[in-house]
C-alpha atoms as a PDB file:
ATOM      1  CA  UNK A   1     147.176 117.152 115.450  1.00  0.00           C
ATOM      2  CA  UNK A   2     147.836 115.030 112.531  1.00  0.00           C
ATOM      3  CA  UNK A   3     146.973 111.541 114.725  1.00  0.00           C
ATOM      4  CA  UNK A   4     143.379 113.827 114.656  1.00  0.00           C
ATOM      5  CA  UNK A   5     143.435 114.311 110.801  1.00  0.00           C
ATOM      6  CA  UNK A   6     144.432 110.353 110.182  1.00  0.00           C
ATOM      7  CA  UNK A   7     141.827 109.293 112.077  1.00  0.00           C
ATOM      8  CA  UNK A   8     139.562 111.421 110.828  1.00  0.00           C
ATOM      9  CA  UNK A   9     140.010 110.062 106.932  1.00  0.00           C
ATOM     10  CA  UNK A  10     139.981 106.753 108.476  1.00  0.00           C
ATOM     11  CA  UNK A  11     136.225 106.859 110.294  1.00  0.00           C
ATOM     12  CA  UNK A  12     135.949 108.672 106.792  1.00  0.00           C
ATOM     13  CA  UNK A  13     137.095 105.591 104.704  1.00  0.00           C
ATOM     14  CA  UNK A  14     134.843 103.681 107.042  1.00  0.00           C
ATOM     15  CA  UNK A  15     132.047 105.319 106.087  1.00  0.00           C
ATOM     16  CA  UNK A  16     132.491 105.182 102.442  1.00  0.00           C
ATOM     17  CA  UNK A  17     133.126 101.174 102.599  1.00  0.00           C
ATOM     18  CA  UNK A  18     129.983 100.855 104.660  1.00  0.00           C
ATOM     19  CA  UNK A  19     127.881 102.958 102.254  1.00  0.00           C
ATOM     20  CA  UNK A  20     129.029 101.153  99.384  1.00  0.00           C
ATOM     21  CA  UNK A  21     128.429  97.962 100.658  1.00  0.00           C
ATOM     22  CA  UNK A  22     125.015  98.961 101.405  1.00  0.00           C
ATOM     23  CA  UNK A  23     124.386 100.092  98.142  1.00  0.00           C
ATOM     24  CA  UNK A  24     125.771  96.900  96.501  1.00  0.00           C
ATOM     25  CA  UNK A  25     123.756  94.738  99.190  1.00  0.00           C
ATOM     26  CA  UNK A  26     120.319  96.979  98.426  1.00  0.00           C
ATOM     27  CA  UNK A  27     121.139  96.274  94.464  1.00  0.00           C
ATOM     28  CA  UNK A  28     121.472  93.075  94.527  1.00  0.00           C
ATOM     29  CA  UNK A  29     118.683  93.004  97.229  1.00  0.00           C
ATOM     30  CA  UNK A  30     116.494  94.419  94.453  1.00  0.00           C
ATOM     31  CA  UNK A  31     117.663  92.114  91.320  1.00  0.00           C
ATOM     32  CA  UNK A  32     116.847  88.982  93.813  1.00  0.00           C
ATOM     33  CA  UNK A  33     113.268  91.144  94.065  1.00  0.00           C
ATOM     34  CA  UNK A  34     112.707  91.126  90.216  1.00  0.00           C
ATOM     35  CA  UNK A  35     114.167  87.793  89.534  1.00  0.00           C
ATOM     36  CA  UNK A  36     111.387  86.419  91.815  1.00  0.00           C
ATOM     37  CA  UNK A  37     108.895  88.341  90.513  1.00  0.00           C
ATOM     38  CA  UNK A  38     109.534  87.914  87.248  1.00  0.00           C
ATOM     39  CA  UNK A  39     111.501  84.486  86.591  1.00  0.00           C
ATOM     40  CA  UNK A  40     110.471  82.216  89.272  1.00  0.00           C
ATOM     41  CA  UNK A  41     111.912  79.361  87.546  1.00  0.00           C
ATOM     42  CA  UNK A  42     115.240  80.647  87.878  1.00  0.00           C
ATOM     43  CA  UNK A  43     115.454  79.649  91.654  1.00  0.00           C
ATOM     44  CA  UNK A  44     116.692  77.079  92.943  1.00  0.00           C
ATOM     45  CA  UNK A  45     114.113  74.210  93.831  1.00  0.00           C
ATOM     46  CA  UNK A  46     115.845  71.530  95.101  1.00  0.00           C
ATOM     47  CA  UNK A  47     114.969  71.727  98.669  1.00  0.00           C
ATOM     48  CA  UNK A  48     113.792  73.720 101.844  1.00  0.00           C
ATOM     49  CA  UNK A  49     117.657  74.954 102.463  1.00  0.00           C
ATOM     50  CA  UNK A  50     117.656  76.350  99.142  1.00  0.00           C
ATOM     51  CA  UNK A  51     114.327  78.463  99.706  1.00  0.00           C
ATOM     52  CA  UNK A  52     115.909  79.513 102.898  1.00  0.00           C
ATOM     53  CA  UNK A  53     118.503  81.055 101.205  1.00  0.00           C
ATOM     54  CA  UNK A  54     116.855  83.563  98.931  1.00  0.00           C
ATOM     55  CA  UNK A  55     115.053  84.812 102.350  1.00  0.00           C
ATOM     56  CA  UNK A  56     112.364  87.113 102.129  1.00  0.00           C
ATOM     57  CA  UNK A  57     112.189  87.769  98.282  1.00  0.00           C
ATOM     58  CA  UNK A  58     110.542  84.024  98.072  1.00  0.00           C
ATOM     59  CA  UNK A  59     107.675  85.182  99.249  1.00  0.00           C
ATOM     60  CA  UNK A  60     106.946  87.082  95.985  1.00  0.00           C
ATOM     61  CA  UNK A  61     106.662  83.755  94.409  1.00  0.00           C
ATOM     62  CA  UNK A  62     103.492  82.296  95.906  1.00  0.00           C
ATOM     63  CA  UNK A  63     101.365  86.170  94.781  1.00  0.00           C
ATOM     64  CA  UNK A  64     100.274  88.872  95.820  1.00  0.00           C
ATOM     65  CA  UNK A  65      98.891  87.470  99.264  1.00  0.00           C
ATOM     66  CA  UNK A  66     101.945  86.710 100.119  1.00  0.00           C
ATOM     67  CA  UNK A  67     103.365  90.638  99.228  1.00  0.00           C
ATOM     68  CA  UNK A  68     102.725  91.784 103.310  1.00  0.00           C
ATOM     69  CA  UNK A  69     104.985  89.131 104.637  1.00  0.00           C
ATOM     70  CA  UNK A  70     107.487  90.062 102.004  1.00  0.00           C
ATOM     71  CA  UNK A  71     106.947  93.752 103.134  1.00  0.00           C
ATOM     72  CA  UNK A  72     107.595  92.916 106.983  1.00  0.00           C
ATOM     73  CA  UNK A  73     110.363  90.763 106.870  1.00  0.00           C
ATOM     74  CA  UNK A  74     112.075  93.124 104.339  1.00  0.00           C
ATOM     75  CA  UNK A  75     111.088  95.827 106.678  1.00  0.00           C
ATOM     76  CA  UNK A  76     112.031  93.849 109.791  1.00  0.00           C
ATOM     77  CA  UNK A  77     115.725  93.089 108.209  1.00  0.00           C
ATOM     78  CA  UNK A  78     116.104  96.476 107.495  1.00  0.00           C
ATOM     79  CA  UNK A  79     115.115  98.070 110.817  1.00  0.00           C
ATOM     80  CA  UNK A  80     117.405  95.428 112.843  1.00  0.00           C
ATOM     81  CA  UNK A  81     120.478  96.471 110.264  1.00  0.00           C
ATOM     82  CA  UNK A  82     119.826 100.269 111.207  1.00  0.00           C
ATOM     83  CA  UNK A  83     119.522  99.769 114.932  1.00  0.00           C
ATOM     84  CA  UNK A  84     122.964  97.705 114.507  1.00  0.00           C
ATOM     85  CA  UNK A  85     124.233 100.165 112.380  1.00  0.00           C
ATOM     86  CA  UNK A  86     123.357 102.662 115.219  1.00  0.00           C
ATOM     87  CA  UNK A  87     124.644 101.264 118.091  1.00  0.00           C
ATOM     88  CA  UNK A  88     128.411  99.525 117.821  1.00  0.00           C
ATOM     89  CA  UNK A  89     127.812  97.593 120.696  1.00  0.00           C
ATOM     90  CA  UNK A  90     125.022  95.817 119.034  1.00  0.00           C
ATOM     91  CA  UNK A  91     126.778  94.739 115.922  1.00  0.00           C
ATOM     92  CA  UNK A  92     127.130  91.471 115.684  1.00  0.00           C
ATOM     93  CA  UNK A  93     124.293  90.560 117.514  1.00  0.00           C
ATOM     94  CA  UNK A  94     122.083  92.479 115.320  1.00  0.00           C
ATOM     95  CA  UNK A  95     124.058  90.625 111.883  1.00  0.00           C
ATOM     96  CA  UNK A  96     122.776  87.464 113.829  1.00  0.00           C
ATOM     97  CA  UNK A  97     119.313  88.469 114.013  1.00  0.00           C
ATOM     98  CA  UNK A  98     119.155  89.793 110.582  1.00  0.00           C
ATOM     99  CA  UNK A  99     120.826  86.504 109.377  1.00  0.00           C
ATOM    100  CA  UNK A 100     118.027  84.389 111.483  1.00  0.00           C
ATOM    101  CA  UNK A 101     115.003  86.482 109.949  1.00  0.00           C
ATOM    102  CA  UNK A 102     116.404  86.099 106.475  1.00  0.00           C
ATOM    103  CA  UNK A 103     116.810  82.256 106.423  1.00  0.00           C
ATOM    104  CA  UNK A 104     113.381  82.182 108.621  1.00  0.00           C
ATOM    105  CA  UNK A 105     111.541  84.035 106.953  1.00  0.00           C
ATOM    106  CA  UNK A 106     112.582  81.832 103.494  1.00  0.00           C
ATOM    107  CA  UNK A 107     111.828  78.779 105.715  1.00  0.00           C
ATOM    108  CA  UNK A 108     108.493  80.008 106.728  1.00  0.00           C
ATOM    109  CA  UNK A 109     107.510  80.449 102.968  1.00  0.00           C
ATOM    110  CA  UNK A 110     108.058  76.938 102.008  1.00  0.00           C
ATOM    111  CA  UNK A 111     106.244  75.931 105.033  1.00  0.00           C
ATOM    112  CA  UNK A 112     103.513  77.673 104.803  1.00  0.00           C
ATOM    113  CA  UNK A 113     102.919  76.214 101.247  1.00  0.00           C
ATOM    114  CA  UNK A 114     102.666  72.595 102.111  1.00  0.00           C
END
């Protein structure tokens, strides 16, 4: 009975660590947002890598014709996250794939700009 009750508070625990993170990951996700939007000068330049990096918010710096590729990527992140999140078996390779569209998606913004 009490193994039960400890591992109950610890999928518990679990649960509040994961939805905390996600908060703090969809904050931050949403200060990168309006940093683009509204201080593109704050990001880093220097090269392709760096544009890479920020992922799918640089796509709010080339306008608004840019705004549905921002949308599907975000979209697409977000929908490979929950079907990781869903299934434990897919974990990791679903971080992978969400790491891959991220830094693609970045890539493919510089890209298409030259």
């Amino acid at each position: 009975m009490t193994a039960d009750t400890s591992r109950m508070s610890g999928d518990r625990l679990v649960v509040m660590v994961a939805a905390a993170s996600l908060l703090l990951f969809a904050l931050a996700y949403i200060a990168l947002c309006l940093t683009v939007l509204y201080r593109p000068g704050w990001l880093p330049g220097a090269s392709i890598l760096h544009a890479a990096l920020v992922g799918p918010p640089h796509w709010l710096v080339w306008g608004a014709g840019a705004r549905p590729m921002f949308w599907g990527s975000t979209l697409a992140v977000a929908a490979i996250a929950l079907i990781g999140a869903s299934f434990r078996s897919l974990l990791l390779p679903c971080a992978g794939l969400c790491f891959l569209v991220w830094l693609g998606s970045g890539f493919l913004s510089v890209v298409m700009s030259v």
